[in-house]
C-alpha atoms as a PDB file:
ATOM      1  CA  UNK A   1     -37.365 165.781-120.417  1.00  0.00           C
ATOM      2  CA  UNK A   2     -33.981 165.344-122.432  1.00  0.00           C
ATOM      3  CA  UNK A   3     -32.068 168.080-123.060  1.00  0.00           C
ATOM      4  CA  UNK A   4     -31.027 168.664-126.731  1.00  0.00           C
ATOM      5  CA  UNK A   5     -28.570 170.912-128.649  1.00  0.00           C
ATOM      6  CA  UNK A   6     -28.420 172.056-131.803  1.00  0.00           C
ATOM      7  CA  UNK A   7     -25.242 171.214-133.825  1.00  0.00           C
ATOM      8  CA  UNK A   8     -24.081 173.035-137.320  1.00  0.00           C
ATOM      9  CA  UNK A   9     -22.969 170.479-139.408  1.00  0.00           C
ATOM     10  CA  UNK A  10     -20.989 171.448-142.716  1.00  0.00           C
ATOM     11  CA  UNK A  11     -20.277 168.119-145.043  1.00  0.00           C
ATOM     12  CA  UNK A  12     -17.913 168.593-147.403  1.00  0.00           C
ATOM     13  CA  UNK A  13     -17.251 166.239-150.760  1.00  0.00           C
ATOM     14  CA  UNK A  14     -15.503 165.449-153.729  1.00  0.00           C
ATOM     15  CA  UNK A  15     -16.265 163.973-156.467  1.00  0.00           C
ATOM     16  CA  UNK A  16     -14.130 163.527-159.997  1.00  0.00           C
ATOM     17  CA  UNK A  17     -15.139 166.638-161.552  1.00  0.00           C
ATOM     18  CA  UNK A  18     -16.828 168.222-158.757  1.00  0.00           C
ATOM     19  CA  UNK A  19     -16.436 169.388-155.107  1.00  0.00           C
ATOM     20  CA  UNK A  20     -19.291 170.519-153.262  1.00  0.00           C
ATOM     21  CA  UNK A  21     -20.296 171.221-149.159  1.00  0.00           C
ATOM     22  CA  UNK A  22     -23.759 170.918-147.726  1.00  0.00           C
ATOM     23  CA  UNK A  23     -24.524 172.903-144.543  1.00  0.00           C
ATOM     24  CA  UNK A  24     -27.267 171.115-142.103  1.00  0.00           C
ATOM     25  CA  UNK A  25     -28.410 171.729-139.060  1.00  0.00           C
ATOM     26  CA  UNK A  26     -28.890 168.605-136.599  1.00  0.00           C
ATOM     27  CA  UNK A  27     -30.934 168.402-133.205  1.00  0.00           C
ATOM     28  CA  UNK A  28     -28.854 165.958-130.532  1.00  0.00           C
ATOM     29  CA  UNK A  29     -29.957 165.402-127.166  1.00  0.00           C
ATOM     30  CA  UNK A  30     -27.220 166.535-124.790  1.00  0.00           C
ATOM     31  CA  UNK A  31     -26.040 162.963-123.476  1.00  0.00           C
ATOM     32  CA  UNK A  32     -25.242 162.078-126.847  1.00  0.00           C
ATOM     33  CA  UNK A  33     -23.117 165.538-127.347  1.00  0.00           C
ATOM     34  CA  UNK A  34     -21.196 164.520-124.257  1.00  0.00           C
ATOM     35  CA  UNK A  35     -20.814 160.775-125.640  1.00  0.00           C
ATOM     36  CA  UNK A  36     -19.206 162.175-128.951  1.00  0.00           C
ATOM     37  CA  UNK A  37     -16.988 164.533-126.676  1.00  0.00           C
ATOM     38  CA  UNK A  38     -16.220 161.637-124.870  1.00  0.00           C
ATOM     39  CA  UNK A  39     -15.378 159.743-128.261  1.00  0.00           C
ATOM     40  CA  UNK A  40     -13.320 162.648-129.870  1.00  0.00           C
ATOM     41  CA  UNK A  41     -11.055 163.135-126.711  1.00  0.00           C
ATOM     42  CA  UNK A  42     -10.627 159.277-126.576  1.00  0.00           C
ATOM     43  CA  UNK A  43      -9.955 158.969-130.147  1.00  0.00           C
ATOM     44  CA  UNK A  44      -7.874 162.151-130.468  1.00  0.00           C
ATOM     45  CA  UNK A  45     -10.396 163.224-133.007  1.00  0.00           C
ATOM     46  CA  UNK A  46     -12.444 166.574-133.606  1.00  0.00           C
ATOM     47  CA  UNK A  47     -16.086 166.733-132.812  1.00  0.00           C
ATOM     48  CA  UNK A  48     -16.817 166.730-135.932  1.00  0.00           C
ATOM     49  CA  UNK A  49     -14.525 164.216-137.017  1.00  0.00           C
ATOM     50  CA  UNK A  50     -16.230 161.466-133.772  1.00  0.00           C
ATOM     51  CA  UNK A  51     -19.141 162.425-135.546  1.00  0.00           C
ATOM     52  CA  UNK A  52     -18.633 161.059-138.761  1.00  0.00           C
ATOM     53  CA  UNK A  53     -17.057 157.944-137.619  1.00  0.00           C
ATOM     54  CA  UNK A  54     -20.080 157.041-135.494  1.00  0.00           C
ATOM     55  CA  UNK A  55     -22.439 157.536-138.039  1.00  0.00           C
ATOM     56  CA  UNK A  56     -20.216 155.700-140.660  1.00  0.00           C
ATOM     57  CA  UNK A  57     -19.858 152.716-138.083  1.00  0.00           C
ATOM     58  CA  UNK A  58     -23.666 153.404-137.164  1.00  0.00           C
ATOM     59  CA  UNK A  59     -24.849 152.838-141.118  1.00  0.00           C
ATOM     60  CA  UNK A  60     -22.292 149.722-141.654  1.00  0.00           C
ATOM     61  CA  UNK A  61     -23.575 147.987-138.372  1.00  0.00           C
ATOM     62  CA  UNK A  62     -26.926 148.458-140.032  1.00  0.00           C
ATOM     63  CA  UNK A  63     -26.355 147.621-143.124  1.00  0.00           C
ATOM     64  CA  UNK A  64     -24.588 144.556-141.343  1.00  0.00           C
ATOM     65  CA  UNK A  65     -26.213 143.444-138.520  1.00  0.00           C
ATOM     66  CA  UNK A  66     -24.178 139.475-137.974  1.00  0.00           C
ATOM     67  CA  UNK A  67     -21.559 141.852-137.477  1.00  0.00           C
ATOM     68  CA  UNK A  68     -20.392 143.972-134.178  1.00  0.00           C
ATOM     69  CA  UNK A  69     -19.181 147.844-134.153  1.00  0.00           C
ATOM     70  CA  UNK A  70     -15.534 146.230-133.294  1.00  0.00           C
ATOM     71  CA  UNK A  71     -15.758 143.836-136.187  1.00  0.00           C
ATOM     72  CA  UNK A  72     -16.767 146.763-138.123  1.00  0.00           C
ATOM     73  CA  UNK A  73     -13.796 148.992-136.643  1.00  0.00           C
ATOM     74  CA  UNK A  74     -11.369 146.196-137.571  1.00  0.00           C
ATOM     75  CA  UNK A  75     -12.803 145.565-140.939  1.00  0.00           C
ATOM     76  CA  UNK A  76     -12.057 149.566-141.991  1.00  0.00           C
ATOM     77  CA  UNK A  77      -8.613 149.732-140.239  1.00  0.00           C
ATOM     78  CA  UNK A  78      -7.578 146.600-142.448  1.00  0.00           C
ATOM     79  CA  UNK A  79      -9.062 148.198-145.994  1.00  0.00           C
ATOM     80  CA  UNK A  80      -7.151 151.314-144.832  1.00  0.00           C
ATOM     81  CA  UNK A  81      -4.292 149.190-144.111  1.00  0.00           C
ATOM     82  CA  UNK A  82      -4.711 147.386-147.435  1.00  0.00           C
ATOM     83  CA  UNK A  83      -4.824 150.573-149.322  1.00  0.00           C
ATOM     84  CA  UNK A  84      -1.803 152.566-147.605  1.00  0.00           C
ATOM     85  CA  UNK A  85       0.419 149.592-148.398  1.00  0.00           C
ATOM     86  CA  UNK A  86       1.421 148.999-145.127  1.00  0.00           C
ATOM     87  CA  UNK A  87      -0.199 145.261-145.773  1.00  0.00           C
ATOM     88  CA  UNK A  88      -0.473 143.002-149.082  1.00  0.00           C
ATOM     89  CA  UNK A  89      -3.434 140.557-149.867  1.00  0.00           C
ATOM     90  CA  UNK A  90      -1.773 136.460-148.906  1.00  0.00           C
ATOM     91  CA  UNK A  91      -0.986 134.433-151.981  1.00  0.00           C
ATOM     92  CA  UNK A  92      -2.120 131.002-151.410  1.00  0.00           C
ATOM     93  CA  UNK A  93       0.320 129.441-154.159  1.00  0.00           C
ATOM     94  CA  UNK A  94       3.684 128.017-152.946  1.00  0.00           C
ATOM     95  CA  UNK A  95       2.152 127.750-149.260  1.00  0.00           C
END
């Protein structure tokens, strides 16, 4: 029999004109708890935080299946990257 736990989860949001937060509570077998613990610590994020990164990478790799989680991964840290500044889009003209 697996184990499970029950997690609070509070989501917050924003929209333009609104900001709102939705309380759930989730049922997670304990092995997954302990992955996400492992994740957070690894990742020097909060449980919470682990949580919402797996389930965001979870959906796209869904959503996306020709693609891998670490495709996935690199694909957000380069849109982040994009929109920070810390990169610029490549001009083909003059090359």
């Amino acid at each position: 029999m697996v184990n499970m736990m029950i997690y609070d989860l509070s989501i917050s949001y924003k929209r333009e004109d609104w900001v709102g937060m939705v309380r759930k509570t989730v049922l997670m077998d304990e092995e997954l708890v302990q992955q996400l613990s492992v994740l957070s610590k690894k990742e020097d994020r909060d449980f919470s935080g682990s949580l919402r990164h797996a389930l965001r990478i979870g959906l796209l790799a869904i959503q996306n299946p020709e693609l891998t989680a670490e495709e996935i991964e690199d694909i957000l840290e380069a849109k982040a990257e994009l929109e920070t500044g810390m990169v610029r889009e490549l001009s083909l003209e003059g090359l």
